[in-house]
N, C-alpha and C. Protein backbone atom coordinates (compact mmCIF):
# COMPACT_ATOMS: atom_id res chain seq x y z
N UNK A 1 127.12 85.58 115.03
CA UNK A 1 125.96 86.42 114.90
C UNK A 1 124.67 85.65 115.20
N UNK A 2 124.48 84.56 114.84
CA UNK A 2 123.21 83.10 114.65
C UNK A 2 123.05 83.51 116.52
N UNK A 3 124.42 82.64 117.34
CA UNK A 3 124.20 83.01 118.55
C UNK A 3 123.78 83.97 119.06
N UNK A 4 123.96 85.37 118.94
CA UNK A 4 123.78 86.73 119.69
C UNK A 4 122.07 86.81 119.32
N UNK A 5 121.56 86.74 117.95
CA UNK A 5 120.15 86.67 117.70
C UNK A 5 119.79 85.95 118.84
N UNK A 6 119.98 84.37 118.23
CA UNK A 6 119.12 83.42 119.42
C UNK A 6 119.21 83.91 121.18
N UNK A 7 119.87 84.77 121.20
CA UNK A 7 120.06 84.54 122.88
C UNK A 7 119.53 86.19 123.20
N UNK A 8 119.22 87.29 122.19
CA UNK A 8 118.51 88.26 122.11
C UNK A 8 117.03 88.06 121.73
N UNK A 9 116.75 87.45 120.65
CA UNK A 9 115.51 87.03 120.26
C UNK A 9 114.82 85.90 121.12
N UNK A 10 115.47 84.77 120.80
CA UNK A 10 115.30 83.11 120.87
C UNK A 10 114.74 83.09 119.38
N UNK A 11 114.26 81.45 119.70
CA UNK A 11 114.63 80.37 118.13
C UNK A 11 113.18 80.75 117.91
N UNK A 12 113.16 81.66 117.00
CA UNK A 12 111.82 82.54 116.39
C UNK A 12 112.46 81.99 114.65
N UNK A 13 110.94 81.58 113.81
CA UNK A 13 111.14 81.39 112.72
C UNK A 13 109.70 81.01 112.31
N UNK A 14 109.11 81.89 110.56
CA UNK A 14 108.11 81.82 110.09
C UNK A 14 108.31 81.80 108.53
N UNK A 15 107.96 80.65 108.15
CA UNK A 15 107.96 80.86 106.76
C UNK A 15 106.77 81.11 106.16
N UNK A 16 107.39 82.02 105.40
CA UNK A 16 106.56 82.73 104.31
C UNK A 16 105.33 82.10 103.61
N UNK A 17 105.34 80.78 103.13
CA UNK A 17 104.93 79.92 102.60
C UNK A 17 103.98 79.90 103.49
N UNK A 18 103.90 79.14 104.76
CA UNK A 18 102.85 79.04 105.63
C UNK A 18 101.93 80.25 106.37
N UNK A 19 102.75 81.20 105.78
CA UNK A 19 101.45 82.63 105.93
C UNK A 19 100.32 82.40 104.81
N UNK A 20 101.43 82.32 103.38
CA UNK A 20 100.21 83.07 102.46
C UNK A 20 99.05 82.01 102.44
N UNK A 21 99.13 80.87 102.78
CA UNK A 21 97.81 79.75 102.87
C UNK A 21 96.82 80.22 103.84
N UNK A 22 96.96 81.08 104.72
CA UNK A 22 96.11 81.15 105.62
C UNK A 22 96.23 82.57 106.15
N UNK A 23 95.77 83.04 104.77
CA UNK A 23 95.85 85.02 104.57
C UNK A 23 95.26 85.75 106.52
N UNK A 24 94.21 85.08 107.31
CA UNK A 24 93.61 86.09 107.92
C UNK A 24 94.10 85.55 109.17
N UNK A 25 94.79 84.60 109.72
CA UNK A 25 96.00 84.17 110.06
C UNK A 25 97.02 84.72 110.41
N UNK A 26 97.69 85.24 109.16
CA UNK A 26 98.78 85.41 109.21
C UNK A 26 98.73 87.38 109.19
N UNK A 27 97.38 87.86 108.60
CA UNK A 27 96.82 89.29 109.44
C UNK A 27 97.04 89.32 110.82
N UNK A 28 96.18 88.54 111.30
CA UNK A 28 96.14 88.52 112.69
C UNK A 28 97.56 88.36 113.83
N UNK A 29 98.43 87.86 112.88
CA UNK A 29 99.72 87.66 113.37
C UNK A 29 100.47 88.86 113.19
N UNK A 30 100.78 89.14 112.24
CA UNK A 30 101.41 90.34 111.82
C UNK A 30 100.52 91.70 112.58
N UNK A 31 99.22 92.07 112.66
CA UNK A 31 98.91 92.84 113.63
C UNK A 31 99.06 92.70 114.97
N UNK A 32 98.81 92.04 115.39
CA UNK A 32 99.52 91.16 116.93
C UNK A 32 100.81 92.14 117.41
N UNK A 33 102.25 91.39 116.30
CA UNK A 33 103.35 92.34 116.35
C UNK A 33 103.28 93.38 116.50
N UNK A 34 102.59 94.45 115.42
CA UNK A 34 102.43 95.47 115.63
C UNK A 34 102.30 96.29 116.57
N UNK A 35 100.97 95.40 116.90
CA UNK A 35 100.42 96.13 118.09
C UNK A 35 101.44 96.03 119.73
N UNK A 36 101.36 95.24 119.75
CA UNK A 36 102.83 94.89 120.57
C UNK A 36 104.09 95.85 120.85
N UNK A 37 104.71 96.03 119.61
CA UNK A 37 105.73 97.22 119.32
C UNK A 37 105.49 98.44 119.25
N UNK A 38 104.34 98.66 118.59
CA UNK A 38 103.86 100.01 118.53
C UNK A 38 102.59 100.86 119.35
N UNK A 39 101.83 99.63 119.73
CA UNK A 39 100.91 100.10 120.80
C UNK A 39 99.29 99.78 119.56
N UNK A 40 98.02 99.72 120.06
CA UNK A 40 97.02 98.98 119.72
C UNK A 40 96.59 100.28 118.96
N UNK A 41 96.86 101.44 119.04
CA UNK A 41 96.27 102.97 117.99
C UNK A 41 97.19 102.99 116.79
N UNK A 42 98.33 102.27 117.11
CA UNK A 42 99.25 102.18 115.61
C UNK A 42 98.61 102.77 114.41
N UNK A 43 97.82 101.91 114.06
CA UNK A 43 96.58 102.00 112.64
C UNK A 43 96.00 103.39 112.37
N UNK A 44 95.86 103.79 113.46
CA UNK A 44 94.97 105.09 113.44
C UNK A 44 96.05 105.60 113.60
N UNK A 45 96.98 106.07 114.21
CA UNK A 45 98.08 107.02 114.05
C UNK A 45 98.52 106.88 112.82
N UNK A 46 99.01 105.79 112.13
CA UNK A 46 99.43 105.96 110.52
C UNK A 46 98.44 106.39 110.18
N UNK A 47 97.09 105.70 110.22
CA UNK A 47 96.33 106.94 108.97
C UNK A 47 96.21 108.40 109.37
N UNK A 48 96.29 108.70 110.22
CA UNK A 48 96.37 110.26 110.64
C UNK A 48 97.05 111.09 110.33
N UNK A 49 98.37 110.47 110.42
CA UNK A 49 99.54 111.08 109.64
C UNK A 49 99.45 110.63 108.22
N UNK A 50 99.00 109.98 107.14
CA UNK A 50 98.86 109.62 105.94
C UNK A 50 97.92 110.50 105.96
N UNK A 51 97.15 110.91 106.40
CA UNK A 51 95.95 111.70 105.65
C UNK A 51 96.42 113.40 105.78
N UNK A 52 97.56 113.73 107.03
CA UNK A 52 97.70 115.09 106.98
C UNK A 52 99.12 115.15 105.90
N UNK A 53 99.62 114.24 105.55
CA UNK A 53 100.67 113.91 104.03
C UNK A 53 100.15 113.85 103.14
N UNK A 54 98.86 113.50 102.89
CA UNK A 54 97.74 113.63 101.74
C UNK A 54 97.45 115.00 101.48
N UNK A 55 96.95 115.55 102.61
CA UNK A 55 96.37 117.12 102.50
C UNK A 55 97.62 117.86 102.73
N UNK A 56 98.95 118.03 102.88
CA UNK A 56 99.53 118.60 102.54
C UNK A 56 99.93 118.68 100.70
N UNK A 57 100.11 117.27 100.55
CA UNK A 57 100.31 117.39 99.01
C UNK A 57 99.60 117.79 98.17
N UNK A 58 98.17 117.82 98.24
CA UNK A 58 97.25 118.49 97.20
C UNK A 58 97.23 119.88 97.57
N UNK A 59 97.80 120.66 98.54
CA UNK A 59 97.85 121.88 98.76
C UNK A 59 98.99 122.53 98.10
N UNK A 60 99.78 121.64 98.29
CA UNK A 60 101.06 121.98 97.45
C UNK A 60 100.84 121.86 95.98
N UNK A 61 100.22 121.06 95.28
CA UNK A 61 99.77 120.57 94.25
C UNK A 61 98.94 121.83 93.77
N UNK A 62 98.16 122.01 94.67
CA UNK A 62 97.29 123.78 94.21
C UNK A 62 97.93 124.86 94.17
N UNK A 63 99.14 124.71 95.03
CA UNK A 63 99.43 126.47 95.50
C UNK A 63 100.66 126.58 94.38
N UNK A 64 101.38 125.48 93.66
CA UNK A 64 102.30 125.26 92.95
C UNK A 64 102.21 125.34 91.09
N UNK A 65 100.55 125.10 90.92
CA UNK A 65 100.57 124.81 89.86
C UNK A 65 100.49 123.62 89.13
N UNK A 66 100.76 122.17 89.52
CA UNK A 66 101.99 121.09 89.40
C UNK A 66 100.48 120.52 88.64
N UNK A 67 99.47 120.46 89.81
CA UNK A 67 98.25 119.49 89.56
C UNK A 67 98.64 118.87 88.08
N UNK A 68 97.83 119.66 87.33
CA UNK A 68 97.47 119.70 85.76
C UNK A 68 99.00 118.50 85.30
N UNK A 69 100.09 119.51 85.55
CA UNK A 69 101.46 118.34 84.94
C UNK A 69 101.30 117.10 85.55
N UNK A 70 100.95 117.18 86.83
CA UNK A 70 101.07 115.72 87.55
C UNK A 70 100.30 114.61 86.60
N UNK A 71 98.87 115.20 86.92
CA UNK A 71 97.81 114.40 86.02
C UNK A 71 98.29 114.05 85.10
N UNK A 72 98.50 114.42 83.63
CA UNK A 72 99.11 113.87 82.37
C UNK A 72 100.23 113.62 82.52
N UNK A 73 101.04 113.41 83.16
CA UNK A 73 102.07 112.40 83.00
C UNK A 73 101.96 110.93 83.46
N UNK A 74 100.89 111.20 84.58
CA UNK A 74 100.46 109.91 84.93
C UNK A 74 99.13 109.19 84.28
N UNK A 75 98.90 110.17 83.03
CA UNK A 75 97.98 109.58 82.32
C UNK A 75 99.22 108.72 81.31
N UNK A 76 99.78 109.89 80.72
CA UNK A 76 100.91 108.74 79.53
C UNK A 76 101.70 107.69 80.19
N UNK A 77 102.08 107.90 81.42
CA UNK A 77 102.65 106.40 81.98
C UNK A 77 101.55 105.40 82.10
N UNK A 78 100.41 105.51 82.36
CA UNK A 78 99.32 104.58 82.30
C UNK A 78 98.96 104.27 80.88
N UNK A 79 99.41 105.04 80.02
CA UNK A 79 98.72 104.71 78.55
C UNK A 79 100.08 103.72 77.84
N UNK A 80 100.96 103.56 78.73
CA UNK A 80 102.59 102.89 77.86
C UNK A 80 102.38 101.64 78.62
N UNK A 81 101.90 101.62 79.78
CA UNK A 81 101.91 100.16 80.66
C UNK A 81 101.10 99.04 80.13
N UNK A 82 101.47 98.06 79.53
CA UNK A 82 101.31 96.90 78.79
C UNK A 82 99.68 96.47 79.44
């Protein structure tokens, strides 16, 4: 399997460790990828679709009733959390 990676990938390797020291770095890296794989609007297409998954749920949330239950339950789980 080690072989089929290396000769699909090549000898690609990042440790973890040497990201988190150099947080805007290792942004810049990880967007890089992204952008790469997914194309440079990536960002804006997720939030686009996160925001019409947003406004679907509070519609549902209205047209359902739920709001009100939602709220206080996530008030008493916030009131038990240490």
């Amino acid at each position: 399997y080690v072989q089929d990676y290396l000769e699909k990938y090549g000898a690609r390797k990042c440790e973890a460790n040497a990201l988190v020291v150099i947080p805007e770095q290792a942004r810049e890296l990880v967007r890089e990828a992204i952008e790469h794989y997914l194309g440079q609007d990536a960002e804006q297409r997720f939030i686009d679709r996160w925001q019409v998954v947003s406004d679907e749920m509070e519609k549902l949330r209205d047209d359902t009733g739920v709001r009100e239950s939602v709220e206080e339950a996530i008030l008493i789980i916030e009131e038990q959390e240490p």
